[in-house]
C-alpha atoms as a PDB file:
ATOM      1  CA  UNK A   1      35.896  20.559  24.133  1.00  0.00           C
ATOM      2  CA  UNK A   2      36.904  22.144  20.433  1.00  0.00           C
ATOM      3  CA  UNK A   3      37.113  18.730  19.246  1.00  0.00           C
ATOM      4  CA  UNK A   4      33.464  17.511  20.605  1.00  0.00           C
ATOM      5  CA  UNK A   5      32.153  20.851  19.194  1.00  0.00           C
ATOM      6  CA  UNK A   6      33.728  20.262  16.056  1.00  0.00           C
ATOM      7  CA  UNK A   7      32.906  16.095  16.141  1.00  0.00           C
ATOM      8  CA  UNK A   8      29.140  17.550  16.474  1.00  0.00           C
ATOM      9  CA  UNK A   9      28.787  19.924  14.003  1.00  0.00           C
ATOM     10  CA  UNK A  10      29.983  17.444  11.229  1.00  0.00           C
ATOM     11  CA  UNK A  11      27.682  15.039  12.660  1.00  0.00           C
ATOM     12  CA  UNK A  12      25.088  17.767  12.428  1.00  0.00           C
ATOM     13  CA  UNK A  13      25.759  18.454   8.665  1.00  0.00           C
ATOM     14  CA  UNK A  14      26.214  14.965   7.753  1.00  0.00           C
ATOM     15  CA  UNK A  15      22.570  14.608   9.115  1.00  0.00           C
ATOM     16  CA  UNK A  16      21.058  17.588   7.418  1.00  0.00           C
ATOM     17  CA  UNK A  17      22.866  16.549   4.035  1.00  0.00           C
ATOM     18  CA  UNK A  18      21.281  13.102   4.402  1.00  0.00           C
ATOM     19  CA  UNK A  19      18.074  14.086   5.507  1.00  0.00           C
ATOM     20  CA  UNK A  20      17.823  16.004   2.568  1.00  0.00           C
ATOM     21  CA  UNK A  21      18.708  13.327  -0.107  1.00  0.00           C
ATOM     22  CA  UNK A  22      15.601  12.683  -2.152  1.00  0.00           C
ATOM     23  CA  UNK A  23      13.996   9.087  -2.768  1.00  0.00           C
ATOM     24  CA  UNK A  24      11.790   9.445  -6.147  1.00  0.00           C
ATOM     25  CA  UNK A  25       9.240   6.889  -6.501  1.00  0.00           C
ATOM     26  CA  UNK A  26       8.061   5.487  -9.619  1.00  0.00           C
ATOM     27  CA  UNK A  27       4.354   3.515  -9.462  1.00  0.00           C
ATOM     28  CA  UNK A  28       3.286   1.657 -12.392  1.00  0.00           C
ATOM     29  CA  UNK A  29      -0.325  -0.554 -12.811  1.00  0.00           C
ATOM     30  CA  UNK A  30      -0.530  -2.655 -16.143  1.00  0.00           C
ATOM     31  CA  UNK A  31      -1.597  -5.680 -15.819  1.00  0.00           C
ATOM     32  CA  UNK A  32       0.432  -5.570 -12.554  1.00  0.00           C
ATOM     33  CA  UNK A  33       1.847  -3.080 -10.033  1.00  0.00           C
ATOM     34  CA  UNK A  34       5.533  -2.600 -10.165  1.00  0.00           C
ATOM     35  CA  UNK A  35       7.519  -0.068  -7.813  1.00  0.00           C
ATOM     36  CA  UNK A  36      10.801   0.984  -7.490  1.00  0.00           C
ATOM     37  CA  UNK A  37      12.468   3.581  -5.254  1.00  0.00           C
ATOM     38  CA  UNK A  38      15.686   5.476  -6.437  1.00  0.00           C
ATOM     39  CA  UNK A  39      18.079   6.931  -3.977  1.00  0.00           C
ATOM     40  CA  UNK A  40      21.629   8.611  -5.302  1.00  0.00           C
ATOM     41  CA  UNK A  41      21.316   6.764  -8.255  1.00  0.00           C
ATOM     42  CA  UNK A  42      20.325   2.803  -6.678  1.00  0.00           C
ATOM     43  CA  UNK A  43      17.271   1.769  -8.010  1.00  0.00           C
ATOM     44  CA  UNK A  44      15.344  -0.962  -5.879  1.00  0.00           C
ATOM     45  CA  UNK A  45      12.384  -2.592  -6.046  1.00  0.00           C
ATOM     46  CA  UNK A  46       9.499  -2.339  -3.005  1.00  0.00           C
ATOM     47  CA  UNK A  47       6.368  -3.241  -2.129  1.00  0.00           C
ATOM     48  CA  UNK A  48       4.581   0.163  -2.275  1.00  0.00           C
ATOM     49  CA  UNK A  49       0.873  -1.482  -0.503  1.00  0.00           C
ATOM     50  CA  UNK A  50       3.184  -2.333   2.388  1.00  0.00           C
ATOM     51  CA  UNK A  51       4.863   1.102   3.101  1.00  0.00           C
ATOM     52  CA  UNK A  52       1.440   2.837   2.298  1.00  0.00           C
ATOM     53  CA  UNK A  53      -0.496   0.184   4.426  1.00  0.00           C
ATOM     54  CA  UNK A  54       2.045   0.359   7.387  1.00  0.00           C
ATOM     55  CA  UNK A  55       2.138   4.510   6.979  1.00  0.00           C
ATOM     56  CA  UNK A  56      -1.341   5.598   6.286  1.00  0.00           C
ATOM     57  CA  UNK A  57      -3.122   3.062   8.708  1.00  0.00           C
ATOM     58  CA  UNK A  58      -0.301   1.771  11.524  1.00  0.00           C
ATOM     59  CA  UNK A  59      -3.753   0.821  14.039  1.00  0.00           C
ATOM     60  CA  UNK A  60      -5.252  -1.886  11.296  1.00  0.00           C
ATOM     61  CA  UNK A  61      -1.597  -2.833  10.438  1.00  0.00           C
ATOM     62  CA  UNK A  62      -1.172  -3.704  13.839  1.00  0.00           C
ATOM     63  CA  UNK A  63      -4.645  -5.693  14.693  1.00  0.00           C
ATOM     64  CA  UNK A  64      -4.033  -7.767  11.454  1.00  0.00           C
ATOM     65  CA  UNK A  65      -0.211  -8.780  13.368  1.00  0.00           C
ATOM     66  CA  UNK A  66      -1.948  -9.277  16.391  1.00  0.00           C
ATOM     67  CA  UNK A  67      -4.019 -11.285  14.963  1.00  0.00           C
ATOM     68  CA  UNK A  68      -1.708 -13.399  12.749  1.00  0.00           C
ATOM     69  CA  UNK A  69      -0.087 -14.196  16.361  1.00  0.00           C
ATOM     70  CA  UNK A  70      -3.094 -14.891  18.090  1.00  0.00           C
ATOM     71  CA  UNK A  71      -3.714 -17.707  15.144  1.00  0.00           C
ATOM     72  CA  UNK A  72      -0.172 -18.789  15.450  1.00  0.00           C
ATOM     73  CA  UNK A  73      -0.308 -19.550  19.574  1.00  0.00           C
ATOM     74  CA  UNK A  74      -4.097 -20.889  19.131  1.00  0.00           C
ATOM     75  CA  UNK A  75      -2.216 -23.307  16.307  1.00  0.00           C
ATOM     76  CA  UNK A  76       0.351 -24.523  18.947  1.00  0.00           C
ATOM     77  CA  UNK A  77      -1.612 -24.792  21.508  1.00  0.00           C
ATOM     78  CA  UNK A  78      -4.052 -27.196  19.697  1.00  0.00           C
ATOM     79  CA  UNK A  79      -2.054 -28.257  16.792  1.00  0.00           C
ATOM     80  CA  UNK A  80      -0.443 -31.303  18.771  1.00  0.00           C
ATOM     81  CA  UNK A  81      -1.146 -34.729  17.437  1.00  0.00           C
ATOM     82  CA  UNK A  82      -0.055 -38.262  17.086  1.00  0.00           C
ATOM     83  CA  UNK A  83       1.881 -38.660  14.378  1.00  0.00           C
ATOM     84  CA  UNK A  84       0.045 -41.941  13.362  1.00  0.00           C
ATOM     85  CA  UNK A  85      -3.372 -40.154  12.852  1.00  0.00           C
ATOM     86  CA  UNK A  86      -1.358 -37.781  10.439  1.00  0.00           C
ATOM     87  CA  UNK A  87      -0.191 -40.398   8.024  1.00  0.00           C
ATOM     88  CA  UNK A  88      -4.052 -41.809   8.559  1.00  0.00           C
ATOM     89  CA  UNK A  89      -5.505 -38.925   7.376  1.00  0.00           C
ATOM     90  CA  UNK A  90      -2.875 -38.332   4.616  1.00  0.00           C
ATOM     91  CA  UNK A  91      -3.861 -42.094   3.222  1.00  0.00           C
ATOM     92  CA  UNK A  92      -7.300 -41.711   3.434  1.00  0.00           C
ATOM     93  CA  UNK A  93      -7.483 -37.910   1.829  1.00  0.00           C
ATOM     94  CA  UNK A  94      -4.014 -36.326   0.114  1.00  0.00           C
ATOM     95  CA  UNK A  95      -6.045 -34.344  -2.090  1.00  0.00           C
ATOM     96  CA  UNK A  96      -7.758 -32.936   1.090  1.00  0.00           C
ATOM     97  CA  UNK A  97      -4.208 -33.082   2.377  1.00  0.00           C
ATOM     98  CA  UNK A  98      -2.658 -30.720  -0.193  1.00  0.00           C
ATOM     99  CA  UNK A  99      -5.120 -28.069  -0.160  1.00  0.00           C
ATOM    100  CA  UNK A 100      -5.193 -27.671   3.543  1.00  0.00           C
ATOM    101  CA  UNK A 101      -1.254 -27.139   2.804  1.00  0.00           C
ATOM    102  CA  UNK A 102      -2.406 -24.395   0.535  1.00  0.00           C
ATOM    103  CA  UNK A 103      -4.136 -22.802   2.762  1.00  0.00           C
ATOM    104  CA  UNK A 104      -1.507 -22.377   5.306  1.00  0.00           C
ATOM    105  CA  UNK A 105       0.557 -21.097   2.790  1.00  0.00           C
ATOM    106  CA  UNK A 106      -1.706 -18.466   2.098  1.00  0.00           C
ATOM    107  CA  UNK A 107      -2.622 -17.502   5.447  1.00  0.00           C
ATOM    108  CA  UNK A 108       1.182 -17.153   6.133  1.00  0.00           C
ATOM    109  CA  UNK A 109       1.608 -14.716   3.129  1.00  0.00           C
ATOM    110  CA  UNK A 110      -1.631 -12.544   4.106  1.00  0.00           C
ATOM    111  CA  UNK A 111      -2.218  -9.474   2.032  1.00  0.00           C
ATOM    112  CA  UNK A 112      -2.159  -6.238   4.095  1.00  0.00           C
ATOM    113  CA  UNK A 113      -5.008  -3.596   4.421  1.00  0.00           C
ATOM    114  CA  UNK A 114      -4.795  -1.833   1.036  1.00  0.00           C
ATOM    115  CA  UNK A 115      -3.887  -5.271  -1.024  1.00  0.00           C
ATOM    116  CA  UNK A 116      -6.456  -6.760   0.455  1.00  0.00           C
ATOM    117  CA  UNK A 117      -9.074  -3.641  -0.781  1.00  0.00           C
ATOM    118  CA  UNK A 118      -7.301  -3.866  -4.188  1.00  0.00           C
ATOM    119  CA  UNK A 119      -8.127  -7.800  -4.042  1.00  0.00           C
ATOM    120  CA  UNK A 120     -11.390  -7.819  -2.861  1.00  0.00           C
ATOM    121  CA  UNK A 121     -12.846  -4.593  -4.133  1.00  0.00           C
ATOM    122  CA  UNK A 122     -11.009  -3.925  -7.740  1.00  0.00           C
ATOM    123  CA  UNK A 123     -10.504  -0.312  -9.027  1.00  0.00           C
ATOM    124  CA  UNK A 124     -13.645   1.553  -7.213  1.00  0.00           C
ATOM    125  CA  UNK A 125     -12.369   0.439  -3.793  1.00  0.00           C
ATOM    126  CA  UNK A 126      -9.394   1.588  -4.106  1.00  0.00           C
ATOM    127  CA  UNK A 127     -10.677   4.874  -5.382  1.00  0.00           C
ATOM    128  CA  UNK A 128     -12.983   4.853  -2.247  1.00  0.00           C
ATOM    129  CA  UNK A 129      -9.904   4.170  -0.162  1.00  0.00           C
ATOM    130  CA  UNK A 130      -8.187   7.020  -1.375  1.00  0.00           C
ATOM    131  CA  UNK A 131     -11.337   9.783  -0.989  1.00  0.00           C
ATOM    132  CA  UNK A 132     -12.004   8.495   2.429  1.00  0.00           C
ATOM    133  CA  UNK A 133      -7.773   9.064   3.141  1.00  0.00           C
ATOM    134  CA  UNK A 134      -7.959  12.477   1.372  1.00  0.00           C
ATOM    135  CA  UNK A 135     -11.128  13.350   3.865  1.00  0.00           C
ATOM    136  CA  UNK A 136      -9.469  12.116   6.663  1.00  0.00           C
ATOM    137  CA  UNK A 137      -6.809  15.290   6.546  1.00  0.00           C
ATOM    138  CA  UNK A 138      -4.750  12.904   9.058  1.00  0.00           C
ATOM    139  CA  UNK A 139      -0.777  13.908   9.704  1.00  0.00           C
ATOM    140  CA  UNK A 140       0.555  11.418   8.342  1.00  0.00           C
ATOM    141  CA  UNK A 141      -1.304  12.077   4.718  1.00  0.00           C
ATOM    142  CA  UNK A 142      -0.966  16.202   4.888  1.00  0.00           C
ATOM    143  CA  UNK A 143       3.298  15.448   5.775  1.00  0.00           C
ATOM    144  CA  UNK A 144       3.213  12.639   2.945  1.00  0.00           C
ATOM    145  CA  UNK A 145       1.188  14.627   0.434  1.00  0.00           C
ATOM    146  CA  UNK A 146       3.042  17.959   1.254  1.00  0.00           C
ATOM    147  CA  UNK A 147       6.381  16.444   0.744  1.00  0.00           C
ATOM    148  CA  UNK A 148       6.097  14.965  -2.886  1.00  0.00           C
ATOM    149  CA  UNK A 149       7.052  16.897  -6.119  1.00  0.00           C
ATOM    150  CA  UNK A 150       5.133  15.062  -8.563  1.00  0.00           C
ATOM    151  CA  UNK A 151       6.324  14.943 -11.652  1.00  0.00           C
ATOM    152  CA  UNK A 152       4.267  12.423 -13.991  1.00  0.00           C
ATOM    153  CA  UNK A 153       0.719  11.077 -13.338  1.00  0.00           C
ATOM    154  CA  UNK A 154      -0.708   8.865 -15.991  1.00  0.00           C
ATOM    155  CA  UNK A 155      -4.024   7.825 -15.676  1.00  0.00           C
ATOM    156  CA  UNK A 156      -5.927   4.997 -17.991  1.00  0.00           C
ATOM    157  CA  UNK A 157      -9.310   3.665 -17.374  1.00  0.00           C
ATOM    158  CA  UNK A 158     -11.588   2.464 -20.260  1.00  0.00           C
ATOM    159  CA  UNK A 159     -14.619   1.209 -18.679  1.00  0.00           C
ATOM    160  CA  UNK A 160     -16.297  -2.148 -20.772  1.00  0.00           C
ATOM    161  CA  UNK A 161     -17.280  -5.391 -19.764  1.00  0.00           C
ATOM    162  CA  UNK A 162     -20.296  -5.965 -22.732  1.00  0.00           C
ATOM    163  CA  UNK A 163     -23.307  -5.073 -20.512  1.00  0.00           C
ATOM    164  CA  UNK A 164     -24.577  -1.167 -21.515  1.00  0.00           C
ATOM    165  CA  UNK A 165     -26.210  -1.235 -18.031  1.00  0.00           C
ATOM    166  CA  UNK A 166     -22.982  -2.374 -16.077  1.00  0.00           C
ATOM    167  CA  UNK A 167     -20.680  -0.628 -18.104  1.00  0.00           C
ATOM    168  CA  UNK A 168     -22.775   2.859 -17.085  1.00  0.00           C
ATOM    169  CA  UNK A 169     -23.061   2.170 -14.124  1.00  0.00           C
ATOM    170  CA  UNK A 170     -19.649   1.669 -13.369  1.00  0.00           C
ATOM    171  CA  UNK A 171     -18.700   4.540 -15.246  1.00  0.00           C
ATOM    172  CA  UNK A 172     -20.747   6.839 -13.167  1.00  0.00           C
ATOM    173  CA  UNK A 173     -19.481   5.171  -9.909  1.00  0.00           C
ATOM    174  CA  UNK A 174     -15.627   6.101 -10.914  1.00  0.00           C
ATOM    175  CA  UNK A 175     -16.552   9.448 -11.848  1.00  0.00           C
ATOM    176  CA  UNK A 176     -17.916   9.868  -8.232  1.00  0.00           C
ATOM    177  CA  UNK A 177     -14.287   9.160  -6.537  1.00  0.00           C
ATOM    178  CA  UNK A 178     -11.926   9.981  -9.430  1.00  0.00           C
ATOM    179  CA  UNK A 179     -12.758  13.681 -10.117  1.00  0.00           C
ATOM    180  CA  UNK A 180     -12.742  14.914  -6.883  1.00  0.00           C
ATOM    181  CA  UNK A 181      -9.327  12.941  -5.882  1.00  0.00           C
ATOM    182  CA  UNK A 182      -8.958  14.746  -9.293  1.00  0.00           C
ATOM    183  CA  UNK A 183      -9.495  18.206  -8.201  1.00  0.00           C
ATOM    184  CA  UNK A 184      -7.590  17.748  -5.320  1.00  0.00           C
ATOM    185  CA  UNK A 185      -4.202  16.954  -6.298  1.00  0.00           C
ATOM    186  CA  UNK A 186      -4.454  19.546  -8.841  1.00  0.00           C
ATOM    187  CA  UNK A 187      -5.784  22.159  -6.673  1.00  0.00           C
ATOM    188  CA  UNK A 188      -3.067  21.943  -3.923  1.00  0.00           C
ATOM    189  CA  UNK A 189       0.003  20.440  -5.682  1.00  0.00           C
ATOM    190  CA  UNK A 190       2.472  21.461  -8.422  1.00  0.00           C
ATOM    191  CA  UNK A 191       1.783  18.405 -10.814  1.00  0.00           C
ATOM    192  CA  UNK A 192       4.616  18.987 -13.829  1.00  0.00           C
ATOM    193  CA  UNK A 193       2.547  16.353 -16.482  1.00  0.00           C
ATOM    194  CA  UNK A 194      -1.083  15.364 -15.769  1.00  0.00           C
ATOM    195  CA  UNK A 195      -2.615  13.050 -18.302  1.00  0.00           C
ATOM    196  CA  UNK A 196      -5.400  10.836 -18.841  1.00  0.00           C
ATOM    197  CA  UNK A 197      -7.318   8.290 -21.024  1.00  0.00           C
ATOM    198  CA  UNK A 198     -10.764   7.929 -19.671  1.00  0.00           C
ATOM    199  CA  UNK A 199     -14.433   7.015 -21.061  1.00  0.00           C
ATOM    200  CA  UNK A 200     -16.811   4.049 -21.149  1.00  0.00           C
ATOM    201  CA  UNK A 201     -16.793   2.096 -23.989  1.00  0.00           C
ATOM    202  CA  UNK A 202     -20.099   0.372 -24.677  1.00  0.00           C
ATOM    203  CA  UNK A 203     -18.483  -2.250 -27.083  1.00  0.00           C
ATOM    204  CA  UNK A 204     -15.049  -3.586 -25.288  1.00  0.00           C
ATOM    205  CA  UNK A 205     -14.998  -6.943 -23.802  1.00  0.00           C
ATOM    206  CA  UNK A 206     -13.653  -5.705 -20.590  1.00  0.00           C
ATOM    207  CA  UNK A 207     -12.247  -3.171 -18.738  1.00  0.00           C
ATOM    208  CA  UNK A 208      -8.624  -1.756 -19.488  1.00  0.00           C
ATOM    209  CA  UNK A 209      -6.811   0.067 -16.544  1.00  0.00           C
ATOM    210  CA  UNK A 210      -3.462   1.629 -16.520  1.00  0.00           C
ATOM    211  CA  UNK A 211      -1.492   3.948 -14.329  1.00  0.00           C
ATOM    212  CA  UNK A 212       1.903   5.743 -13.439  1.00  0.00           C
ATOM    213  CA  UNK A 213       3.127   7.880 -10.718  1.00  0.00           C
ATOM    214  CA  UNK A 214       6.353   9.481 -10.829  1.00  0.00           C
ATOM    215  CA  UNK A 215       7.185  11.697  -7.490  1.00  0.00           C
ATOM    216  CA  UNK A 216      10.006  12.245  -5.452  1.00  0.00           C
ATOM    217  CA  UNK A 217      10.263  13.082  -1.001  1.00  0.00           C
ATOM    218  CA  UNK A 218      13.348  13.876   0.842  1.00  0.00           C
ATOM    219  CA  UNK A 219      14.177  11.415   3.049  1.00  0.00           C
ATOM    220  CA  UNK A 220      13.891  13.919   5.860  1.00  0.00           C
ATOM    221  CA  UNK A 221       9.860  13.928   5.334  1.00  0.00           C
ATOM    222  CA  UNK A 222       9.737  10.408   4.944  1.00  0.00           C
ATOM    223  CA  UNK A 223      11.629   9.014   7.972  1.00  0.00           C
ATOM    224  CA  UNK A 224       9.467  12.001   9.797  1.00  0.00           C
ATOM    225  CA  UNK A 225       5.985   9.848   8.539  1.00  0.00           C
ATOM    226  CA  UNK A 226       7.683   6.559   9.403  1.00  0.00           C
ATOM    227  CA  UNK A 227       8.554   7.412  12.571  1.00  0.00           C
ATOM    228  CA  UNK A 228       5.167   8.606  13.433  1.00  0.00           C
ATOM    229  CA  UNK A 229       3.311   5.825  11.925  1.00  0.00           C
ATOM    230  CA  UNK A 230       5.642   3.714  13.813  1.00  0.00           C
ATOM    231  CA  UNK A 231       4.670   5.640  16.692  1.00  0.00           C
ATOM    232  CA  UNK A 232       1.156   4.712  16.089  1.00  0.00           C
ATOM    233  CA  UNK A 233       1.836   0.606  15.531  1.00  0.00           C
ATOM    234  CA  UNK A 234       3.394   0.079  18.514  1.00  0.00           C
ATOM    235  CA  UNK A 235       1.085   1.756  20.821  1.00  0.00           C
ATOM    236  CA  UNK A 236      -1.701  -0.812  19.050  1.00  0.00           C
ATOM    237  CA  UNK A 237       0.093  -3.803  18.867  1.00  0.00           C
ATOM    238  CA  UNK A 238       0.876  -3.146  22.739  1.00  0.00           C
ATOM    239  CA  UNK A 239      -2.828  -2.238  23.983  1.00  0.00           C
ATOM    240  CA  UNK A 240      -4.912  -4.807  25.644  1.00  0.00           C
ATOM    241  CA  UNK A 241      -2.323  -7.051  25.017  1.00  0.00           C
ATOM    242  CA  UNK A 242      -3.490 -10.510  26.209  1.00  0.00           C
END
């Protein structure tokens, strides 16, 4: 009985000290986003819209698998066919031929929810993303948000493009998300280095952006929002399951 009692208290500690280890992110945009995760000194590189798709909205994350496997049974249910008919086709049209390849290759490496905003929408749907997530006050962001210590965010917009009209009007449509996602992370976290390069500029060619996020979470926090998340998949992937 000593021994079990003993066995689970360093079990117990062993957890505690793990759960406590901290995993600092660093986010960088230029031209490209590049993230990398450090954890006791291992530095590895992730796909950051993945984690933040797959944490902050589990219910779309699942509908978009269900409905990558819905594609893939519909595809072998009517995807049998004569093998002459394929070499037909393949004579008659390979350029046809190679771009239908293409597009299985693409639908096989679909983006997820937020790449797919990022994609679609640029910058301002992002920032819309984000002000509709801060809104939301969901779990999952309040645990998230609560657990960072951030200690760099660099932010870099110059808004041009050549058109005075456009270039306003873009302007004023960032200003409507940024400051108040702004305001907030100032208001209600400890933020060691905030800085920014912002404006329109009425005679660039286009539009510059550029941005950094250094923050770190104890793992404790994050397996916590993970789990919850997870929670949240499953019970959407399994629902009116057909």
């Amino acid at each position: 009985m000593t021994v079990f009692l003993i066995a689970l208290g360093v079990i117990a500690v062993v957890l505690s000290i793990g759960l406590s280890i901290s995993a600092t992110f660093n986010v960088t945009y230029d031209k490209g986003w590049k993230t990398t995760v450090t954890i006791l000194g291992r530095e590895r590189e992730i796909k950051l819209t993945k984690l933040l798709s797959f944490i902050l909205f589990p219910d779309k994350s699942a509908q978009e698998v269900k409905k990558g496997r819905n594609k893939s049974k519909a595809k072998e249910t009517h995807g049998e066919q004569p093998a002459k008919s394929t070499d037909d086709d393949e004579k008659k049209s390979p350029k046809k031929k190679d771009g239908q390849k293409g597009k299985k290759t693409k639908n096989q490496s679909k983006p997820n929810y937020i790449q797919r905003v990022l994609n679609e929408e640029g910058i301002l749907g992002i920032l819309h993303l984000i002000s509709n997530t801060i809104q939301s006050a969901s779990t999952a962001v309040n645990t998230l948000f609560s657990g960072f210590h951030i200690y760099l965010i660099y932010v870099k917009m110059i808004i041009g493009g050549g058109d005075a009209f456009d270039i306003a009007d873009k302007y004023g449509s960032i200003c409507k998300y940024y400051f108040p996602i702004k305001g907030f992370i100032l208001n209600n976290k400890n933020v060691d280095d905030y800085d920014e390069t912002f404006y329109a500029d009425f005679i660039a060619p286009s539009s510059e952006y550029a941005f950094q996020f250094i923050g770190s979470i104890n793992a404790g926090t994050l397996l916590r929002v993970i789990l919850s998340a997870g929670k949240t998949f499953l019970f959407n992937l399994l629902s009116n399951k057909q």
